[in-house]
C-alpha atoms as a PDB file:
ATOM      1  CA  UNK A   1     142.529 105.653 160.249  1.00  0.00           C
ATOM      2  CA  UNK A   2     138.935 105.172 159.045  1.00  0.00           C
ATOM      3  CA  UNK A   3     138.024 101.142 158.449  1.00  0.00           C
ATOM      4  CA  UNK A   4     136.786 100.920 155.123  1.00  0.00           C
ATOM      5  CA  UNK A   5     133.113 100.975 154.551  1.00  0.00           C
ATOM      6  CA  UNK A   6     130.152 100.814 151.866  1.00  0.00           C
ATOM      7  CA  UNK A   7     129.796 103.814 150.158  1.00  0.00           C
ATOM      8  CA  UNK A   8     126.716 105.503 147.340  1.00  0.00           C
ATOM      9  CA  UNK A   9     128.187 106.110 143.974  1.00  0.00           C
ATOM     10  CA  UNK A  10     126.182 108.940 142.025  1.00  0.00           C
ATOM     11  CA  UNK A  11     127.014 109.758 138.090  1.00  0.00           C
ATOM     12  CA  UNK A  12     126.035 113.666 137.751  1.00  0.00           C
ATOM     13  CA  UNK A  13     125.738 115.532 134.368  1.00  0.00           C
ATOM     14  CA  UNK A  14     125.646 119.578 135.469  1.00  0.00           C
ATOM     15  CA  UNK A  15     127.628 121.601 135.846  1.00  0.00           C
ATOM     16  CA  UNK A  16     130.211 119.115 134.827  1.00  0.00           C
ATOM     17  CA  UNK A  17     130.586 115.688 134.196  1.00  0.00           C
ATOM     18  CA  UNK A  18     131.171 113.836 137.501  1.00  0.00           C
ATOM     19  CA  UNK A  19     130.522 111.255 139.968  1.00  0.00           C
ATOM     20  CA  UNK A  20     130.030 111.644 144.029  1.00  0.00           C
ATOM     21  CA  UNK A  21     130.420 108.469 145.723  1.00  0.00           C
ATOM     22  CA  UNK A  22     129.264 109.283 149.655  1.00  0.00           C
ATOM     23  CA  UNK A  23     130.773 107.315 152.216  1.00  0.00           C
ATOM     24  CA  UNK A  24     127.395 105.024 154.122  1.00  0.00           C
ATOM     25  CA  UNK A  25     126.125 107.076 156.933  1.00  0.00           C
ATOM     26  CA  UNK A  26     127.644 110.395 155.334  1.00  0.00           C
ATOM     27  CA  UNK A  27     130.724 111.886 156.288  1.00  0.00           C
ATOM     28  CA  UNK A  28     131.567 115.420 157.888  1.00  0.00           C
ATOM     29  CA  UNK A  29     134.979 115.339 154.869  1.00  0.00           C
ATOM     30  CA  UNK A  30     134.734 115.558 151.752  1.00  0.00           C
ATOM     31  CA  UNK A  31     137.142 116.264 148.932  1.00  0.00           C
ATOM     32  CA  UNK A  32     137.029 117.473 145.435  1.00  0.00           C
ATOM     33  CA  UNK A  33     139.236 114.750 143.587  1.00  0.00           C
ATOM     34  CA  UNK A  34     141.019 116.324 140.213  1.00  0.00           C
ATOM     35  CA  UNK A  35     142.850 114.207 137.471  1.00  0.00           C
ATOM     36  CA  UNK A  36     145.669 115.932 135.704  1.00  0.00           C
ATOM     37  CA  UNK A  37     145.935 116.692 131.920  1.00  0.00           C
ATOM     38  CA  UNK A  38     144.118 113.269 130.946  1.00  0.00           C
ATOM     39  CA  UNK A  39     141.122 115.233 131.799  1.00  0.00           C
ATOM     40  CA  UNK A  40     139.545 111.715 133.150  1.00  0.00           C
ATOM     41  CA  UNK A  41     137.286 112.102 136.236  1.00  0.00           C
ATOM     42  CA  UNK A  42     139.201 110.006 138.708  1.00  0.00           C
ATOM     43  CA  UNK A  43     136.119 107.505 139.295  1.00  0.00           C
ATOM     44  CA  UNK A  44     138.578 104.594 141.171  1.00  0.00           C
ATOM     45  CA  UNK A  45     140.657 106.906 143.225  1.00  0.00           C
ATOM     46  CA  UNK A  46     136.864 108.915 144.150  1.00  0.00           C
ATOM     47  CA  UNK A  47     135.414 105.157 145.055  1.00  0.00           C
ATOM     48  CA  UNK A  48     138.896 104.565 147.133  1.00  0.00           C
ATOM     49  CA  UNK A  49     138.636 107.844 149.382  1.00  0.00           C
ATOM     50  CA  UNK A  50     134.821 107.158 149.737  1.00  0.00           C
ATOM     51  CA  UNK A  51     135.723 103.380 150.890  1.00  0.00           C
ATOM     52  CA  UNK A  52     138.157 105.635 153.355  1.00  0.00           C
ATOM     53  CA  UNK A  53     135.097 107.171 154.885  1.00  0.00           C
ATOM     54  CA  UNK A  54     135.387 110.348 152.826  1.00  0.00           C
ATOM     55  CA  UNK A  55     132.421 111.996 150.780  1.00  0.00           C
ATOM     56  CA  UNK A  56     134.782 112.440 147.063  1.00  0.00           C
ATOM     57  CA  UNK A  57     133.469 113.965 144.146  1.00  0.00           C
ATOM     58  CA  UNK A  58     135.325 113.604 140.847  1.00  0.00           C
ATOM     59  CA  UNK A  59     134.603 116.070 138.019  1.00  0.00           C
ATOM     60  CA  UNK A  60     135.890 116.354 134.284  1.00  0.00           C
ATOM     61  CA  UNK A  61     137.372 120.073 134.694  1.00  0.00           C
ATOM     62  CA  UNK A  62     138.342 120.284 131.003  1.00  0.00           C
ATOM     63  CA  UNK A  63     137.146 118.617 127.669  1.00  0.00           C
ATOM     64  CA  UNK A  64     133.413 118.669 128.469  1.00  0.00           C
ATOM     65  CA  UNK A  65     130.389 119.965 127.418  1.00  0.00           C
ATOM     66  CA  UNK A  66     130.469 123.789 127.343  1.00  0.00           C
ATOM     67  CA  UNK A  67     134.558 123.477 129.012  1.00  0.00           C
ATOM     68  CA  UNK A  68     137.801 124.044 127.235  1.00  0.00           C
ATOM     69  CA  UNK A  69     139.265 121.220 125.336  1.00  0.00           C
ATOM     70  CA  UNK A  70     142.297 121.739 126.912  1.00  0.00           C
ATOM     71  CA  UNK A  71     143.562 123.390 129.771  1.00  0.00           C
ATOM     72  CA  UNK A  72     143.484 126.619 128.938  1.00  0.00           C
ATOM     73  CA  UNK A  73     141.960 129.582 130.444  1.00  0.00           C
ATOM     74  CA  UNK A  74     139.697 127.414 132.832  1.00  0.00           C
ATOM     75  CA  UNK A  75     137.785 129.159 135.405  1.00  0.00           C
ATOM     76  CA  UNK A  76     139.201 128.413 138.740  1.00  0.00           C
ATOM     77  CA  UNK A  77     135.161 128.792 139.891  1.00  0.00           C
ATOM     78  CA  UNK A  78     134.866 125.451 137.961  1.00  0.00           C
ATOM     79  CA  UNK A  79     136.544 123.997 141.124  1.00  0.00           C
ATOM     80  CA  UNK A  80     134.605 126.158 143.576  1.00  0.00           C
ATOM     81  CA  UNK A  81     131.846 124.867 142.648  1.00  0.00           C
ATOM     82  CA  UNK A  82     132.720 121.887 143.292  1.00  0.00           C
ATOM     83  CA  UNK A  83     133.262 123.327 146.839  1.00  0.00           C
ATOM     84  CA  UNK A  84     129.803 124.463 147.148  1.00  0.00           C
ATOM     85  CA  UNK A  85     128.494 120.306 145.939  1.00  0.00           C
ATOM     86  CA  UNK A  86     130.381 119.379 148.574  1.00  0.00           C
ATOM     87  CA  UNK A  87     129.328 121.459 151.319  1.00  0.00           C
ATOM     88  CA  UNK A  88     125.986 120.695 150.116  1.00  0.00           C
ATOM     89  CA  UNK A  89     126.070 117.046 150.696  1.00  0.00           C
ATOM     90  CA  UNK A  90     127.006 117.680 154.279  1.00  0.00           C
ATOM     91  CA  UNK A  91     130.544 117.743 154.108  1.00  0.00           C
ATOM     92  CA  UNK A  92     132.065 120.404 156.725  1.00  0.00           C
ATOM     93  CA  UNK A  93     135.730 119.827 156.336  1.00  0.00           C
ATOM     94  CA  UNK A  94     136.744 120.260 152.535  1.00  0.00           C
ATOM     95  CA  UNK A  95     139.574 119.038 151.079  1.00  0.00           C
ATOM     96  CA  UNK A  96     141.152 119.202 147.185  1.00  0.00           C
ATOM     97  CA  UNK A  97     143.133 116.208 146.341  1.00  0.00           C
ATOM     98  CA  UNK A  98     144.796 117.129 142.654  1.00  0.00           C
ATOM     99  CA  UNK A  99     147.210 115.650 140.355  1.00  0.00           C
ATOM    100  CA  UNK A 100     149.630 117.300 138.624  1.00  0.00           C
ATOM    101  CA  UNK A 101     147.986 120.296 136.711  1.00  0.00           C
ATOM    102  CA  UNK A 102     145.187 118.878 139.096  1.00  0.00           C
ATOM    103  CA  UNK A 103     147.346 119.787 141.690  1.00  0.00           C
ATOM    104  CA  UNK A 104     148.335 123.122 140.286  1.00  0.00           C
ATOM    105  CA  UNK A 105     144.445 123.409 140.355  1.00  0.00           C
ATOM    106  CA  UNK A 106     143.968 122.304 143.681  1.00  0.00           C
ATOM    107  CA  UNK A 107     146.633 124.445 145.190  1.00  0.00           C
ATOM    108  CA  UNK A 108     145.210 127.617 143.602  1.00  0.00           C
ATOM    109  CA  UNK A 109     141.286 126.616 144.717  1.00  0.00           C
ATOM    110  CA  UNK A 110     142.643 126.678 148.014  1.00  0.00           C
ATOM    111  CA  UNK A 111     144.620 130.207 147.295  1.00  0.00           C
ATOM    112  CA  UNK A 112     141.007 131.746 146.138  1.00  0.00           C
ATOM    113  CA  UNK A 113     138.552 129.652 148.623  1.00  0.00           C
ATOM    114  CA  UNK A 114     139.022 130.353 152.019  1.00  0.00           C
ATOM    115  CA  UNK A 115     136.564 127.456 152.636  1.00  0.00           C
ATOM    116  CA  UNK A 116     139.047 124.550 151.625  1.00  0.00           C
ATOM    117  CA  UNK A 117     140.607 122.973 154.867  1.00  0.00           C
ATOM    118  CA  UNK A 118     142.959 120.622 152.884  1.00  0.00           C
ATOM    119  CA  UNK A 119     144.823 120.020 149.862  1.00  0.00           C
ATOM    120  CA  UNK A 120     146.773 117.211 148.873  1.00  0.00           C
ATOM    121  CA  UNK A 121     149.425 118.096 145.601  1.00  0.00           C
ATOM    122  CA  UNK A 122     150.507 114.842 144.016  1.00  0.00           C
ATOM    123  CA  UNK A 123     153.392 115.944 141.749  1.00  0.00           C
ATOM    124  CA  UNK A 124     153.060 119.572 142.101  1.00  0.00           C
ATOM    125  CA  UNK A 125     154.503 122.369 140.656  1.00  0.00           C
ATOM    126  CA  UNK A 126     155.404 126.111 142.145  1.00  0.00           C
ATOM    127  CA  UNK A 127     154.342 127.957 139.317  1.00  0.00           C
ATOM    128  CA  UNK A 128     151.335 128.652 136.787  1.00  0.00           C
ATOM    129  CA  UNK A 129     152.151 127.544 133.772  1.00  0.00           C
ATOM    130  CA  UNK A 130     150.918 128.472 129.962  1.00  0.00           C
ATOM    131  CA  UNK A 131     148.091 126.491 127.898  1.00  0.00           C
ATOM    132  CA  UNK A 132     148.158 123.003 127.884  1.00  0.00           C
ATOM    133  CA  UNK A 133     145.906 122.357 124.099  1.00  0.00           C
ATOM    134  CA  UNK A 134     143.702 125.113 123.054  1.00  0.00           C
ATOM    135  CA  UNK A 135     141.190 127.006 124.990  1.00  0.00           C
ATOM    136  CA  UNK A 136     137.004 127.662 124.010  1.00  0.00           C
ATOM    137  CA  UNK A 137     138.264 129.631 120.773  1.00  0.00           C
ATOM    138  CA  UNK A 138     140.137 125.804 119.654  1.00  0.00           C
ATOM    139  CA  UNK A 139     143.413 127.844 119.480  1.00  0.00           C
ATOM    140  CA  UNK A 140     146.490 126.787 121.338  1.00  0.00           C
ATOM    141  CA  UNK A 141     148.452 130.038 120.222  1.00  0.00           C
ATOM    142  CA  UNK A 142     149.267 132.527 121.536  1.00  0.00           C
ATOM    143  CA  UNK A 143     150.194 130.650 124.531  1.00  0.00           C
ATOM    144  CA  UNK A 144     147.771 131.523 127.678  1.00  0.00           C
ATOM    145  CA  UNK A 145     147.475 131.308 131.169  1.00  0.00           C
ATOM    146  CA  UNK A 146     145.970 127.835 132.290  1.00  0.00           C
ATOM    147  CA  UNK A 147     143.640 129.514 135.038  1.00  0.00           C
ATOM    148  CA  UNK A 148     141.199 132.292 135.212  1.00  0.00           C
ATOM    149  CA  UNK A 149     139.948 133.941 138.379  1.00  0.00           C
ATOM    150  CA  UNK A 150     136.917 136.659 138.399  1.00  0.00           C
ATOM    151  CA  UNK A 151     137.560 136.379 134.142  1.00  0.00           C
ATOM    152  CA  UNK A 152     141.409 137.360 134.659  1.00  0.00           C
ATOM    153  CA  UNK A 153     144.129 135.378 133.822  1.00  0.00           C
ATOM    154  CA  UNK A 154     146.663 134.297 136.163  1.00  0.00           C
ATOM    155  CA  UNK A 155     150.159 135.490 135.737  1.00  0.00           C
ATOM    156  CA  UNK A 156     152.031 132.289 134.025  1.00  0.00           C
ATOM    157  CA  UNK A 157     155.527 130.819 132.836  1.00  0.00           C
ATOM    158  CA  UNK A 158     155.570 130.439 129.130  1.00  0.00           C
ATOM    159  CA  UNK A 159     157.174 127.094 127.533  1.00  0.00           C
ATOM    160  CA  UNK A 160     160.013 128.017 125.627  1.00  0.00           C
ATOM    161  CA  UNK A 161     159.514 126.410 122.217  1.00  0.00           C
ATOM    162  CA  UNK A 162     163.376 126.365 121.448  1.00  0.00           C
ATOM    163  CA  UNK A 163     163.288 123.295 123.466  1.00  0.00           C
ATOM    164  CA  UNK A 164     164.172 119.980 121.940  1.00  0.00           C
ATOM    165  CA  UNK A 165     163.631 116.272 123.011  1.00  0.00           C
ATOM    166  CA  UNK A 166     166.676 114.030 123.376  1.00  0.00           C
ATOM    167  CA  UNK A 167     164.888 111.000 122.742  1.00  0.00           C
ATOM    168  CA  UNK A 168     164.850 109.388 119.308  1.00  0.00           C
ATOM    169  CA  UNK A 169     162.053 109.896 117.444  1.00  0.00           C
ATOM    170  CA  UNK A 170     158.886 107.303 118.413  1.00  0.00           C
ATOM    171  CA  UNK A 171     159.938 106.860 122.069  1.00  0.00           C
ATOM    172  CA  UNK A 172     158.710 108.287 124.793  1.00  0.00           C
ATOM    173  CA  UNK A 173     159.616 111.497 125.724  1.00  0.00           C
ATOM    174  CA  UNK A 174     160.677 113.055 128.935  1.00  0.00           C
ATOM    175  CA  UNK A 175     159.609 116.639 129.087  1.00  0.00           C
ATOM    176  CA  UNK A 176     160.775 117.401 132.423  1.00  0.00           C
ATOM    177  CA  UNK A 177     163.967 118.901 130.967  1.00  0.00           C
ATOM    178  CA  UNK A 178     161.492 121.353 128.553  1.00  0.00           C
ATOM    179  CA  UNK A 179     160.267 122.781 132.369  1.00  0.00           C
ATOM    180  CA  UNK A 180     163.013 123.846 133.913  1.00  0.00           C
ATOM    181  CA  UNK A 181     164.716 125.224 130.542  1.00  0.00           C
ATOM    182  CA  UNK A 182     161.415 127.452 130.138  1.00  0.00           C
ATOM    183  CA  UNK A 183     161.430 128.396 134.023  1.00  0.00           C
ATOM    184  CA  UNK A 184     165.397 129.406 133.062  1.00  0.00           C
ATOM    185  CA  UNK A 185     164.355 131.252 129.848  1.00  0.00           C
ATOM    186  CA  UNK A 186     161.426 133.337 131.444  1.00  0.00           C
ATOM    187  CA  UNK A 187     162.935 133.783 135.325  1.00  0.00           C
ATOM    188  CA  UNK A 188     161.545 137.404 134.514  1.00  0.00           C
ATOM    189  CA  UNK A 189     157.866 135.646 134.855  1.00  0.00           C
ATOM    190  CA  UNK A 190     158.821 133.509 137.704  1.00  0.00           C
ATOM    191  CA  UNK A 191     157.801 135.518 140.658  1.00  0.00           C
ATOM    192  CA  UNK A 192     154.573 136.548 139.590  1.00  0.00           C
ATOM    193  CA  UNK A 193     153.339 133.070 138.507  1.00  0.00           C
ATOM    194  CA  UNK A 194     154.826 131.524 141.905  1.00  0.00           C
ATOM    195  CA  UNK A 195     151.884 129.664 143.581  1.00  0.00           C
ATOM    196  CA  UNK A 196     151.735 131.860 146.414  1.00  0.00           C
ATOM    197  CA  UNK A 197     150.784 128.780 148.801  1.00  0.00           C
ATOM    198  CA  UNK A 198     151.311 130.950 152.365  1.00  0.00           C
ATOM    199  CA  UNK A 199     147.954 132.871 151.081  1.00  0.00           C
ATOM    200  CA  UNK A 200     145.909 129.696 152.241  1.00  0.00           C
ATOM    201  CA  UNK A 201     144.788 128.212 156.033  1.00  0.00           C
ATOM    202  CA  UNK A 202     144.294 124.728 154.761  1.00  0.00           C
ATOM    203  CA  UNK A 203     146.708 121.880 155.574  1.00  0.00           C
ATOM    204  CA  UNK A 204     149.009 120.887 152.860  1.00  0.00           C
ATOM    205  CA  UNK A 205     150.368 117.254 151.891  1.00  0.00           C
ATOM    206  CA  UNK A 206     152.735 117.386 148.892  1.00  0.00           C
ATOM    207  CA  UNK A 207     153.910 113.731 147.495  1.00  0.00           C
ATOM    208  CA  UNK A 208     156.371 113.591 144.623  1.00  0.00           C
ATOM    209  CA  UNK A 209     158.444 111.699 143.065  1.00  0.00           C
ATOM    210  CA  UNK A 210     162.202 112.498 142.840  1.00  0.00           C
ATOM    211  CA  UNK A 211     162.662 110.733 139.497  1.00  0.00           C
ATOM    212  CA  UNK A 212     159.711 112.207 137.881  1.00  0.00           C
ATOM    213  CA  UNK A 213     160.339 112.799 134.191  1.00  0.00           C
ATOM    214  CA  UNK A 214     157.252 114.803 133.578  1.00  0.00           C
ATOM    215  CA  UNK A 215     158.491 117.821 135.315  1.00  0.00           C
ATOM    216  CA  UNK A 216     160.359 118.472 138.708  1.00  0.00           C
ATOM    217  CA  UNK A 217     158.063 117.815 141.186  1.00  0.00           C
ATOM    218  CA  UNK A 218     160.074 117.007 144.156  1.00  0.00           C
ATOM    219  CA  UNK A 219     161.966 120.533 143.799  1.00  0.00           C
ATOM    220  CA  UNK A 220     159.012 122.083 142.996  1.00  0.00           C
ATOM    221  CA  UNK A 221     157.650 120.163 146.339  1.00  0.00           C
ATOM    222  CA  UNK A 222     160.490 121.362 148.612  1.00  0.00           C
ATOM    223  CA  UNK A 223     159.922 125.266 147.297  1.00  0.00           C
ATOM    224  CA  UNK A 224     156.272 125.276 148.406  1.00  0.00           C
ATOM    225  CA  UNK A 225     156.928 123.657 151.846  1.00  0.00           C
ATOM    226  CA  UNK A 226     159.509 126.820 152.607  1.00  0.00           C
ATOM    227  CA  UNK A 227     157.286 129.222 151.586  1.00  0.00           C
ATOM    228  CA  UNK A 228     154.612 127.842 154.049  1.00  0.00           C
ATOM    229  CA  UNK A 229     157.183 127.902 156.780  1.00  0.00           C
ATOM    230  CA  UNK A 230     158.558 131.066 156.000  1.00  0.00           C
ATOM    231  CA  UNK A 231     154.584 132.162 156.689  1.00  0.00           C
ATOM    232  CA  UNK A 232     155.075 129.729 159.906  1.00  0.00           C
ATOM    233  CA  UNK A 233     152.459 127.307 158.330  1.00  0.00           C
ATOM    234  CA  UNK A 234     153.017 123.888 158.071  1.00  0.00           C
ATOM    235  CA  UNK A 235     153.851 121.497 155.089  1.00  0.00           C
ATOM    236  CA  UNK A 236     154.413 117.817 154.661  1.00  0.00           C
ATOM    237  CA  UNK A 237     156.260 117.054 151.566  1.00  0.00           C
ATOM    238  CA  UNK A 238     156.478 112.761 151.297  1.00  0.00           C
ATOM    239  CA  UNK A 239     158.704 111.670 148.424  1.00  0.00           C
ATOM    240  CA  UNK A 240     160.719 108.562 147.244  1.00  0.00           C
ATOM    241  CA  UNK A 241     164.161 108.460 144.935  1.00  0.00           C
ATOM    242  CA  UNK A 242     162.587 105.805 142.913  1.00  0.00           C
ATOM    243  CA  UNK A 243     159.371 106.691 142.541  1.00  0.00           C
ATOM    244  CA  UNK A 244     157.937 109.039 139.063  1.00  0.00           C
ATOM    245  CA  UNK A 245     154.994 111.217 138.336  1.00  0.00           C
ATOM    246  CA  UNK A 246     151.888 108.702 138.770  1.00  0.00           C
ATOM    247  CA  UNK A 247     152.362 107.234 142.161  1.00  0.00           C
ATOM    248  CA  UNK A 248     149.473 105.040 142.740  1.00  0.00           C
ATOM    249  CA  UNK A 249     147.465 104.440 145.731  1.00  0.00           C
ATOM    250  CA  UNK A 250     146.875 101.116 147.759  1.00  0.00           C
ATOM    251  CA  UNK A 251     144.198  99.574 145.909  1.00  0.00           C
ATOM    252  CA  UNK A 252     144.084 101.700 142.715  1.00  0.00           C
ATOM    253  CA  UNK A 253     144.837 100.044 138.922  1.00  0.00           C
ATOM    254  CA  UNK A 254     148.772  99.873 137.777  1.00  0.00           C
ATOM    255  CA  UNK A 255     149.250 103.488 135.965  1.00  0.00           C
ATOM    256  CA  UNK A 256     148.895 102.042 132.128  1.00  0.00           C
ATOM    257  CA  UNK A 257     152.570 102.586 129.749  1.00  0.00           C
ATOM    258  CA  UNK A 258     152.647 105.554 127.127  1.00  0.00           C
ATOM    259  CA  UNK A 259     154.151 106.180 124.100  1.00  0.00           C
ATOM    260  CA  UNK A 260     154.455 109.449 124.442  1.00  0.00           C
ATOM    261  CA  UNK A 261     155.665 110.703 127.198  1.00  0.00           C
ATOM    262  CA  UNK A 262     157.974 109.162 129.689  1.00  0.00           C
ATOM    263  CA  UNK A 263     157.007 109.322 133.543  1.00  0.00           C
ATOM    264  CA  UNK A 264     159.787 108.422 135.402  1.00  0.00           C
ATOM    265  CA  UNK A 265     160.301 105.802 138.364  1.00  0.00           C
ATOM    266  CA  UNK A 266     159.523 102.089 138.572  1.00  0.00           C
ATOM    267  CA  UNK A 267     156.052 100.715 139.103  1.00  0.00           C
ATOM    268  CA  UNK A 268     157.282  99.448 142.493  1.00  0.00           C
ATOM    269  CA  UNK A 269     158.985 103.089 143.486  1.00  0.00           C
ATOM    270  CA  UNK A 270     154.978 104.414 142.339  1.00  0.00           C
ATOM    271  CA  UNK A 271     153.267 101.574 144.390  1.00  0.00           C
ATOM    272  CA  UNK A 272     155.312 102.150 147.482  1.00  0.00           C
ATOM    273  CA  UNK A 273     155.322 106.040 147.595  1.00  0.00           C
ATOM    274  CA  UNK A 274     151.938 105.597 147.108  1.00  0.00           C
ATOM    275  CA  UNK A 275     151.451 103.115 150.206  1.00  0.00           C
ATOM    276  CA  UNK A 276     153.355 105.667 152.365  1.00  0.00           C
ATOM    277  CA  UNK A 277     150.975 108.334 151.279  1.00  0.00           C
ATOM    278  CA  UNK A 278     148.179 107.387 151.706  1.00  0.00           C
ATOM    279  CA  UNK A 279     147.355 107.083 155.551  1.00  0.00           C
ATOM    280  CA  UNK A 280     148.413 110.847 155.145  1.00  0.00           C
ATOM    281  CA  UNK A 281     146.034 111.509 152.979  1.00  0.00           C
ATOM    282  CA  UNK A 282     142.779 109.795 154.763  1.00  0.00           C
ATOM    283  CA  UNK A 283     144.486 111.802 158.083  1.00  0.00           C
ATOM    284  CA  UNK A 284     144.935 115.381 156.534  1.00  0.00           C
ATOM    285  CA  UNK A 285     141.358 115.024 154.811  1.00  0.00           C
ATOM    286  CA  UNK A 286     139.371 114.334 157.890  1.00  0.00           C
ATOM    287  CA  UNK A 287     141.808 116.463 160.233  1.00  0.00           C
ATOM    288  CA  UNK A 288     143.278 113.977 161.786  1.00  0.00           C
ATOM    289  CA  UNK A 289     146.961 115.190 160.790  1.00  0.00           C
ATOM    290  CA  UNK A 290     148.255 117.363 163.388  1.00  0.00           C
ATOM    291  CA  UNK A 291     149.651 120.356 161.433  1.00  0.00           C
ATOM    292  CA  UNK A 292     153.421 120.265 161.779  1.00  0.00           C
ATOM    293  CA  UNK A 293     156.596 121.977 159.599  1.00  0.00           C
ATOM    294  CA  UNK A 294     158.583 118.475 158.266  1.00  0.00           C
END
């Protein structure tokens, strides 16, 4: 483990909104740090892995100037360019820490980039998935793939809009339940939109929570992990019973309550899957992890 240190915080404007905070003395690691659909850029969890001893960079990959207002259609290139910042700051061992459709992102940078050395998925998914809010045009219909690649469209699972809430009206919903009726009402779409994970080198860390209400991200944990060992790479899935879809790391702010959508888990089950995370995560993002099949 890396003692903490000082680190330089930099606010950048182009291509995308961001802000690289450089660990003092520079770093040979350095990861690309992704929010999920809040479209933030992830400046405390970027100052954390910097404090770590690793050169982060948090970007706004959606909901900018000249970007998508939602995720829709967005240019995986958006992310390897983030890549290339990197490996221009010095950073020789790249990682892509992602959350949730940041993670779905992260995965697939790896997929594309052979240059990415390490990805950590905090509650992944398998599959591509359609449009999350509308794309450049401002429409959200007909529903589209979330990623481009070369200016083509990854395959994706559509959301099945039969789908109804079971919550009363004004709480918080739980839309895990809309997921995995849509995977069972488009299982035709399945196998082309499966993340194919065993295409990349890097390492892999996959934390999840097995009460997330978001969307099954401990199943959807345990399915990329085989795949990589049926390739005879390794995987490390970490995951607690009690713990939902925004575990937080040592350090970072309490995940703030919705009233929209429920999450899942307990704020202590978050905290503490969080705590056993992250040494994993400073490891696997400067090498330090030895690659293994758990």
């Amino acid at each position: 483990m890396i003692a903490e240190g000082a680190f330089v915080e930099r606010e950048l404007t182009e291509p995308w909104e961001a802000v690289l905070c450089t660990a003092e003395g520079g770093s040979r690691a350095g990861v690309l740090v992704l929010a999920g659909s809040s479209g933030r850029v992830e400046r405390e969890r970027a100052r954390l892995l910097a404090r770590a001893g690793v050169t982060a960079l948090a970007i706004r990959w959606f909901g900018g100037p000249g970007q998508a207002p939602g995720v829709c259609e967005v240019p995986l290139e958006t992310f390897t360019a983030g890549v290339d910042l990197l490996r221009q700051a010095g950073a020789e061992r790249i990682g892509v820490l992602g959350t949730s459709k940041g993670a779905e992102a992260a995965m697939l940078t790896a997929v594309h980039d052979p240059r990415v050395d390490a990805v950590v998925a905090q509650s992944p998914t398998s599959l591509v998935w359609s449009n999350v809010g509308p794309g450049l045009d401002g429409a959200d219909r007909p529903l589209r793939s979330c990623w481009t690649w070369r200016g083509r469209p990854l395959p994706f699972v559509p959301m099945d809009e039969t789908w109804t809430q079971a919550e009363p009206e004004g709480e918080p919903v739980a839309i895990r339940g809309w997921y995995e009726q849509s995977e069972r009402t488009f299982a035709d779409a399945v196998p082309a939109a499966t993340i194919p994970i065993e295409r990349t080198r890097a390492d892999l860390l996959l934390i999840a929570g097995a009460d997330d209400a978001m969307w099954p991200s401990a199943p959807f944990a345990h399915r990329l992990a085989a795949r990589r060992h049926r390739a005879g790479l390794g995987a490390r899935v970490i995951e607690r019973p009690d713990a939902g879809h925004r575990p937080r790391f040592p350090g970072e702010s309490p995940a703030p309550a919705s009233t929209v959508f429920a999450y899942g888990g307990t704020p202590a089950g978050d905290a503490l899957l969080g705590a056993t995370a992250w040494p994993h995560v400073v490891d696997v993002l400067t090498g330090c992890q030895v690659r293994d099949a758990e």
